[in-house]
Protein backbone atom coordinates (compact mmCIF):
# COMPACT_ATOMS: atom_id res chain seq x y z
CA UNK A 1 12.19 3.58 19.47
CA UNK A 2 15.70 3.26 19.96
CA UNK A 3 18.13 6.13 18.91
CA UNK A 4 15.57 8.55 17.68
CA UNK A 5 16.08 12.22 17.96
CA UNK A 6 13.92 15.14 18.55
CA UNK A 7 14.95 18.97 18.22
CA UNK A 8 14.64 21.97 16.29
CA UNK A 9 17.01 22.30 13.61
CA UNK A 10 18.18 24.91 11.04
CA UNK A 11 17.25 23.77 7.54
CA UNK A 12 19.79 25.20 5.63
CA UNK A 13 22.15 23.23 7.87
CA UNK A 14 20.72 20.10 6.99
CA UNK A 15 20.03 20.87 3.44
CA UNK A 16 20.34 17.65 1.27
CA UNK A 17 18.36 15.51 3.65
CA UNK A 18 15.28 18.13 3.97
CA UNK A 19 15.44 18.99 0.04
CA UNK A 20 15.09 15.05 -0.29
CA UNK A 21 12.03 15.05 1.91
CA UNK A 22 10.40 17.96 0.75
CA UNK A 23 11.17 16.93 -2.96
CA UNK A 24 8.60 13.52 -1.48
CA UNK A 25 5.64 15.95 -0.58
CA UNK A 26 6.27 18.06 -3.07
CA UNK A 27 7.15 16.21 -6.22
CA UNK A 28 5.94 19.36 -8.72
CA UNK A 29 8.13 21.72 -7.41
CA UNK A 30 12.15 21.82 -8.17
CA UNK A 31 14.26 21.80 -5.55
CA UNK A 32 15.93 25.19 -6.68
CA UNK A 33 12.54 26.79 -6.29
CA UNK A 34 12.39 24.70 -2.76
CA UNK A 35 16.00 25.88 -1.62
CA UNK A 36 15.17 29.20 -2.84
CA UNK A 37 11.72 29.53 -0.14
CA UNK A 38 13.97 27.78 2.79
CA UNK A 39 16.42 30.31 2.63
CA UNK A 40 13.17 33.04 2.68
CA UNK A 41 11.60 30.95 5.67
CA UNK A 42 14.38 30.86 7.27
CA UNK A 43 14.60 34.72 7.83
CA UNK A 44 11.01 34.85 9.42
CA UNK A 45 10.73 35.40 12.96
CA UNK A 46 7.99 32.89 13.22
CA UNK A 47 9.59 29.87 11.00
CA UNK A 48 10.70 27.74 13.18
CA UNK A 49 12.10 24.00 11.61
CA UNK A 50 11.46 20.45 13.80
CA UNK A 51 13.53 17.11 13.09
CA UNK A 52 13.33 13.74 13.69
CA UNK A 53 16.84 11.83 13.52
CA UNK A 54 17.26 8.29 13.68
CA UNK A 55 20.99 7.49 14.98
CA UNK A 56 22.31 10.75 12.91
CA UNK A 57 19.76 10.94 9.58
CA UNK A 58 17.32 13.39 9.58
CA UNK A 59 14.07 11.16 8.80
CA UNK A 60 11.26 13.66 9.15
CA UNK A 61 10.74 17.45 9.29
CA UNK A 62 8.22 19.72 9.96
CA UNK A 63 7.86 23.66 9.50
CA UNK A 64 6.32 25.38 12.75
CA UNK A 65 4.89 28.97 11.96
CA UNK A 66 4.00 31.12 15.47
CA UNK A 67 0.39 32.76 14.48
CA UNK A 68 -2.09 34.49 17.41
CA UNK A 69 -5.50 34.31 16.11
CA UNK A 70 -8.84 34.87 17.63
CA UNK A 71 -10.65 31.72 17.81
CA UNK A 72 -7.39 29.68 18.74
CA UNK A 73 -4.89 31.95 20.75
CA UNK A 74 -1.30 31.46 20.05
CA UNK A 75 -0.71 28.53 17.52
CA UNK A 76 1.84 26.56 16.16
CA UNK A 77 0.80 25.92 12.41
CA UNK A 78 2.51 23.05 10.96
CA UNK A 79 3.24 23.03 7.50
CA UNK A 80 5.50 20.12 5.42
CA UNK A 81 4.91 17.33 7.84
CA UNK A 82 6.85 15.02 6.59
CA UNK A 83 8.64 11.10 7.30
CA UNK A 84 10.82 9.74 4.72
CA UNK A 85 8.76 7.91 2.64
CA UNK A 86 10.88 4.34 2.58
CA UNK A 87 9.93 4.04 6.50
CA UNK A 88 6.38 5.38 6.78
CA UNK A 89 4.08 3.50 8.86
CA UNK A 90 6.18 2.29 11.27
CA UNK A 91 5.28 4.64 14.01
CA UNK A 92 8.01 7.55 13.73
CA UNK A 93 4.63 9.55 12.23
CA UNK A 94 3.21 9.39 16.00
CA UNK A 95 6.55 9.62 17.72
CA UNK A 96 7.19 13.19 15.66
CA UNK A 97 3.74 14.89 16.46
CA UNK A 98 3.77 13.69 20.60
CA UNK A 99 6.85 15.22 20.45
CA UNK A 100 6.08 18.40 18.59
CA UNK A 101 3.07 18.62 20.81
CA UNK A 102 5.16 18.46 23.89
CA UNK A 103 7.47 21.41 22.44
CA UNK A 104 4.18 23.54 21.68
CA UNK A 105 3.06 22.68 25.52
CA UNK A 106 6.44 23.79 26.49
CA UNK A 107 6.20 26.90 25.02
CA UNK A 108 2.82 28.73 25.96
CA UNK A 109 1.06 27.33 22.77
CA UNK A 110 -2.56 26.88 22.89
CA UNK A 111 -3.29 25.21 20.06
CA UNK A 112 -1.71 23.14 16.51
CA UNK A 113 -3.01 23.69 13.56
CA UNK A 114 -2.09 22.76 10.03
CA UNK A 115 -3.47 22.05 6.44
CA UNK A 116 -2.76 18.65 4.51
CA UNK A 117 -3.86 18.82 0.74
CA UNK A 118 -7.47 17.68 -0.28
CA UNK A 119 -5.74 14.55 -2.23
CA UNK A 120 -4.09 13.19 0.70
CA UNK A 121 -6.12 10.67 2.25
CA UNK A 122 -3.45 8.82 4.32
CA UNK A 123 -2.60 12.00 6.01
CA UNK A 124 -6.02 12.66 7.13
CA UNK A 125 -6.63 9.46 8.80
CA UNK A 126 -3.42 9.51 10.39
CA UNK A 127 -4.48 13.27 11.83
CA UNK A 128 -7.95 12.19 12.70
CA UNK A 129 -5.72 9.48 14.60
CA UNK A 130 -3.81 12.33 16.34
CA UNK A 131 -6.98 13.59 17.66
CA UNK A 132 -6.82 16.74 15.25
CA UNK A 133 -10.66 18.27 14.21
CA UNK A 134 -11.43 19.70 10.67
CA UNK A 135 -12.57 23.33 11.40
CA UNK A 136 -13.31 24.37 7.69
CA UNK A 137 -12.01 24.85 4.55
CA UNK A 138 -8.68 26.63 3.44
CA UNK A 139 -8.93 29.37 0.56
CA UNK A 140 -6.21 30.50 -1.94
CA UNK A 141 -6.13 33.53 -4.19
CA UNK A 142 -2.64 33.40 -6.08
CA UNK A 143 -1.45 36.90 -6.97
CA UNK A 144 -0.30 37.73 -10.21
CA UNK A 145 3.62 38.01 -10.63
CA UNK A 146 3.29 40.65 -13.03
């Protein structure tokens, strides 16, 4: 892959491109409301924010959460894995994962983790590809804003 780019990146820096791709996986939700959580994440300890360029566009992101938990050890828990929609399938998916699994390596992870929504079939076979295991099921209680 010629001219593709790898590194962590500050999402508010980069803020049209990654409210575009966030807008693709999350079509429901405004990108006010989306700005409004980057600018939360982005004050977390544990947030950390991965791109993939091609020449200078950002054409995939991914949020990286740092979480120590008993059964896995220190994880990196991906969350918004996503690669611009108009060039999916074209091998930038694989590219972006060997290369956030090389950063995790790097940095004393022991394990990757991450949920992908029930309805999403493509991503599951392409993380089944990745050699990632279903463990169980993911729970939500949403708390009343009252």
């Amino acid at each position: 892959m010629k001219n593709i780019r790898f590194e962590l990146i500050d999402p508010l820096e980069n803020l049209e491109r990654v409210l575009y791709l966030l807008n693709l996986l999350n079509p429901e939700m405004t990108s006010d409301t989306i700005e409004k959580l980057l600018h939360q994440m982005s004050q977390l300890p544990n947030y950390r924010c991965f791109g993939l360029f091609e020449d200078k566009k950002l054409i995939g992101i991914s949020s990286g959460w740092t979480t120590v938990r008993i059964y896995c050890g220190k994880q990196l828990e991906l969350d918004n894995v996503i690669i611009d929609s108009k060039i999916q399938s074209k091998g930038f998916g694989n590219y972006f994962i060997d290369k956030i699994k090389q950063w995790a390596l790097a940095n004393e992870y022991q394990s990757i983790g991450l949920n992908t929504y029930v309805q999403n079939t493509r991503s599951h076979k392409f993380y089944y590809n990745q050699n990632f295991k279903v463990l169980g099921f993911h729970f939500e209680y949403k708390l009343s804003q009252k």
